[in-house]
Each structure stands twice: as structure tokens, then as C-alpha cells.
N, C-alpha and C. Protein backbone atom coordinates (compact mmCIF):
# COMPACT_ATOMS: atom_id res chain seq x y z
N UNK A 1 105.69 107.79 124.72
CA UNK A 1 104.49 108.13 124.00
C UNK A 1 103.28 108.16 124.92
N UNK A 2 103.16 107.03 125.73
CA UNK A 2 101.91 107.01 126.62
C UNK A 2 102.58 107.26 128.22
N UNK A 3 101.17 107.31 128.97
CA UNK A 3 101.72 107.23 130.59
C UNK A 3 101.46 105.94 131.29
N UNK A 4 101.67 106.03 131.72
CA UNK A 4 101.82 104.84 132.80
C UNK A 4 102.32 103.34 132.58
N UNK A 5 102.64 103.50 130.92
CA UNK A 5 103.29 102.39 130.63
C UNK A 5 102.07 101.45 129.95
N UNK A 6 100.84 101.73 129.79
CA UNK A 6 100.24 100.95 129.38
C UNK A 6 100.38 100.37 128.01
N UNK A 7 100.33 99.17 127.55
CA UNK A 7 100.74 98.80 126.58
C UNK A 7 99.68 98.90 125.15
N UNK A 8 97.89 98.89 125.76
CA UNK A 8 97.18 99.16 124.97
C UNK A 8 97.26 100.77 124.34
N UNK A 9 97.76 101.66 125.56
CA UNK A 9 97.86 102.84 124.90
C UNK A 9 98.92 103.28 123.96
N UNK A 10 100.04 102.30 124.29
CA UNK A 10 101.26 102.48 123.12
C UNK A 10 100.92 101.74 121.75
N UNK A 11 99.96 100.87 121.51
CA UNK A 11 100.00 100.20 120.16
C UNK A 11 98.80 101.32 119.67
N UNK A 12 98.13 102.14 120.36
CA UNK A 12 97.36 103.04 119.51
C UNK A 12 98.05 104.68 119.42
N UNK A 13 98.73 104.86 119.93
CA UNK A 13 99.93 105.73 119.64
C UNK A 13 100.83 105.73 118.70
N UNK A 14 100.54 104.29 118.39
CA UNK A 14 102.23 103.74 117.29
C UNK A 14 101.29 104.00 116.16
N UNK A 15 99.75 103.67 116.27
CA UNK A 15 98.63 103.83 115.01
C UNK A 15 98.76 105.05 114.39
N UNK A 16 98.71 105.17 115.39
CA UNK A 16 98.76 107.41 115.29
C UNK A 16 99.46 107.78 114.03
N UNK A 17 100.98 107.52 114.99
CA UNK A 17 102.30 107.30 114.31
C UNK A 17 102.18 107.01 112.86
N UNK A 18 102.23 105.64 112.35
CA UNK A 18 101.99 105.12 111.33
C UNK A 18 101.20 105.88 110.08
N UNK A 19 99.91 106.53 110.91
CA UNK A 19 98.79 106.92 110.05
C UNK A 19 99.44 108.49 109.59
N UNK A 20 99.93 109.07 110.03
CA UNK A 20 100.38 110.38 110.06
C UNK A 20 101.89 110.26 109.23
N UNK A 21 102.22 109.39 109.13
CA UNK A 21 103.78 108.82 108.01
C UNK A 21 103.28 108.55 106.75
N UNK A 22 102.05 107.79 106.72
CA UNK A 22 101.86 107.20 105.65
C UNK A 22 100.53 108.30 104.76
N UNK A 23 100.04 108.99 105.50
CA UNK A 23 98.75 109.64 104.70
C UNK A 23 99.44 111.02 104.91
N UNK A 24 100.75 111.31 105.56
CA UNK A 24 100.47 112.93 105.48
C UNK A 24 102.50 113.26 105.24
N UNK A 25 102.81 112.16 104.40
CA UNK A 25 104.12 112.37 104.09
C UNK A 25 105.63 112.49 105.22
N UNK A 26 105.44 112.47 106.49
CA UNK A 26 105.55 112.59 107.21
C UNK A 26 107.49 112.22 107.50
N UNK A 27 107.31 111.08 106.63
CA UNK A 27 108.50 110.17 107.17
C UNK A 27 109.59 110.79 106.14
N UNK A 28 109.43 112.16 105.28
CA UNK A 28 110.29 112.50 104.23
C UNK A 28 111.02 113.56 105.12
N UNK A 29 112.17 114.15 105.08
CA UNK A 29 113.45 114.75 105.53
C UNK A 29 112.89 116.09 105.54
N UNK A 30 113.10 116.64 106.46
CA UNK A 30 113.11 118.29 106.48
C UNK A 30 114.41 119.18 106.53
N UNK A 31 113.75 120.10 105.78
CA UNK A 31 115.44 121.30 106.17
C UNK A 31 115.47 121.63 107.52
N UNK A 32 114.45 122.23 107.74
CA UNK A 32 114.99 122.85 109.00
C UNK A 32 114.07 122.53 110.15
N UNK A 33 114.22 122.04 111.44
CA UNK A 33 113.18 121.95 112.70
C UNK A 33 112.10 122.65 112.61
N UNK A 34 112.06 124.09 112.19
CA UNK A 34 110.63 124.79 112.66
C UNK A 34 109.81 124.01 111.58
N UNK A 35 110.44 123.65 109.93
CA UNK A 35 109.39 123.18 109.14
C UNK A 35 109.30 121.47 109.56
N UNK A 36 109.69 120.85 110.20
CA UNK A 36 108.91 119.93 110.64
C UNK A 36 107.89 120.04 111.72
N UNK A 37 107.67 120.91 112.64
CA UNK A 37 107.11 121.62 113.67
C UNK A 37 105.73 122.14 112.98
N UNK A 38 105.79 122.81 111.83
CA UNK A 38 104.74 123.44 111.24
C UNK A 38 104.09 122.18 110.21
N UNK A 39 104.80 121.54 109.72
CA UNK A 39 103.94 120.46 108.95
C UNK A 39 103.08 119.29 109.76
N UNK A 40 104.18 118.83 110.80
CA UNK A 40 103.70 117.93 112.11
C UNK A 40 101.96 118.71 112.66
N UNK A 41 102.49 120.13 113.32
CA UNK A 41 101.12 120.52 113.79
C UNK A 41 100.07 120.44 112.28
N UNK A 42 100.47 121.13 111.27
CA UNK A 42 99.28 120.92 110.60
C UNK A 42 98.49 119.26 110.17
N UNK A 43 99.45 118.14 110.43
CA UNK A 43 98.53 117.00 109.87
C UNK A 43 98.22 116.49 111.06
N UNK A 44 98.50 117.07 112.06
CA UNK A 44 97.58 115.95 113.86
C UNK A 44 96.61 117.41 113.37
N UNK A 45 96.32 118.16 113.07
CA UNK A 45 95.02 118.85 113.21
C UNK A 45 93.86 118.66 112.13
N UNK A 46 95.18 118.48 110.95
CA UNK A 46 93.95 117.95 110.02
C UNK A 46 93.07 116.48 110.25
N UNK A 47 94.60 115.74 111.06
CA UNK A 47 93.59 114.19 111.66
C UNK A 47 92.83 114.27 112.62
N UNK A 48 92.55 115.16 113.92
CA UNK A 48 91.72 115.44 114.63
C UNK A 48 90.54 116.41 114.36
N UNK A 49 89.92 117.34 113.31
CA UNK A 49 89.09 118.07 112.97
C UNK A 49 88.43 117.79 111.56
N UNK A 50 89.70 116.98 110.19
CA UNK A 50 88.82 117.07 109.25
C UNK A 50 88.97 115.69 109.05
N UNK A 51 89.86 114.60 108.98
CA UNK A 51 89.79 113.63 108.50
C UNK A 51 89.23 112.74 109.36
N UNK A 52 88.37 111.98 107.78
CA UNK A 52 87.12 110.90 108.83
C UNK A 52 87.71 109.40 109.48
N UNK A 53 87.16 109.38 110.35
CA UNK A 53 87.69 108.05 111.28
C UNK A 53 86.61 106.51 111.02
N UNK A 54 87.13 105.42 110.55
CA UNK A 54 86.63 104.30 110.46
C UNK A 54 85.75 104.02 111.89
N UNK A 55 86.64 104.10 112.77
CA UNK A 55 86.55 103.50 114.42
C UNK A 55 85.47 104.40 115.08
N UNK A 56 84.90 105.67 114.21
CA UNK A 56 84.31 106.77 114.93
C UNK A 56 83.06 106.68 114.45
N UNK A 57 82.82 105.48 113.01
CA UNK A 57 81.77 105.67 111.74
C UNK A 57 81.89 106.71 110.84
N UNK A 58 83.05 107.01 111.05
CA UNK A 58 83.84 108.62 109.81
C UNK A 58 83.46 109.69 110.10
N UNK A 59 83.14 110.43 111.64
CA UNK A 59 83.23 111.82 112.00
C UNK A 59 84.61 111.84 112.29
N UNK A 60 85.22 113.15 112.25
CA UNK A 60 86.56 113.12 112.84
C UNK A 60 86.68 113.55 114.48
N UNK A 61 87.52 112.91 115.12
CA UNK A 61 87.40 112.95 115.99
C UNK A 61 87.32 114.30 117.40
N UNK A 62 87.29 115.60 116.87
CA UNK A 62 87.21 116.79 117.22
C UNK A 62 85.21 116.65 117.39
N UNK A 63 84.82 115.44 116.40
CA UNK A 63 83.30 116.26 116.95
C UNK A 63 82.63 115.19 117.75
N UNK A 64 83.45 113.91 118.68
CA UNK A 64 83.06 113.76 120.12
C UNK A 64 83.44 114.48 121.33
N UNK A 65 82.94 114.36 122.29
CA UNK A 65 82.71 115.13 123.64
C UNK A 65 83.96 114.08 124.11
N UNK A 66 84.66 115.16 125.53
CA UNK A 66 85.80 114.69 125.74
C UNK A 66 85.31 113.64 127.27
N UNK A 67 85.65 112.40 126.69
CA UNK A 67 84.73 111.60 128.46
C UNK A 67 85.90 111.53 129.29
């Protein structure tokens, strides 16, 4: 999931994870690969552009600058 092995970056990866199972249905069975492919991309985009972030003060995270 992360590089270099860091461990802080894997428990916010696993957040990721979690948040995207539990708010965007995620963890339910698909027929076929491409439709998990197409549902997957659509809810990391809806969590990066529309849905609001606690940790951000609830902008989503598409409208900070990349440091």
C-alpha cells in the first residue's frame, strides 16, 4: 500500500481502506472485474473532490495545493 515501508503511512492507507468499504459499499461482491474497476474509481474520486474531510475542517481534499 505505502513505500518505503513506513508504518504511519500504512495505518492511513488502511483509513482509506476502511472509509471507502464502509461509506461507499465497497466490501459487497462484484460480477465482473471491470465493474469493480468502475465503482472503485468512482468512490476514491468522489472521496477526493466531493466528500468533506473532518481532518481538512470539511473541504475535500482535491481543494488543497499539492506540498
Amino acid at each position: 500500500m505505502t513505500q518505503k515501508y513506513v508504518p504511519y503511512q500504512n495505518a492511513v492507507a488502511e483509513r482509506v481502506n476502511g472509509i471507502l468499504k464502509d461509506e461507499f459499499a465497497l466490501e459487497r461482491g462484484f460480477a465482473h472485474h471491470l465493474e469493480a474497476v468502475q465503482v472503485i474509481a468512482q468512490a476514491v474520486s468522489i472521496y477526493n473532490t466531493r466528500r468533506p474531510h473532518l481532518s481538512c475542517h470539511f473541504p475535500p481534499p482535491v481543494s488543497f495545493p499539492d506540498t
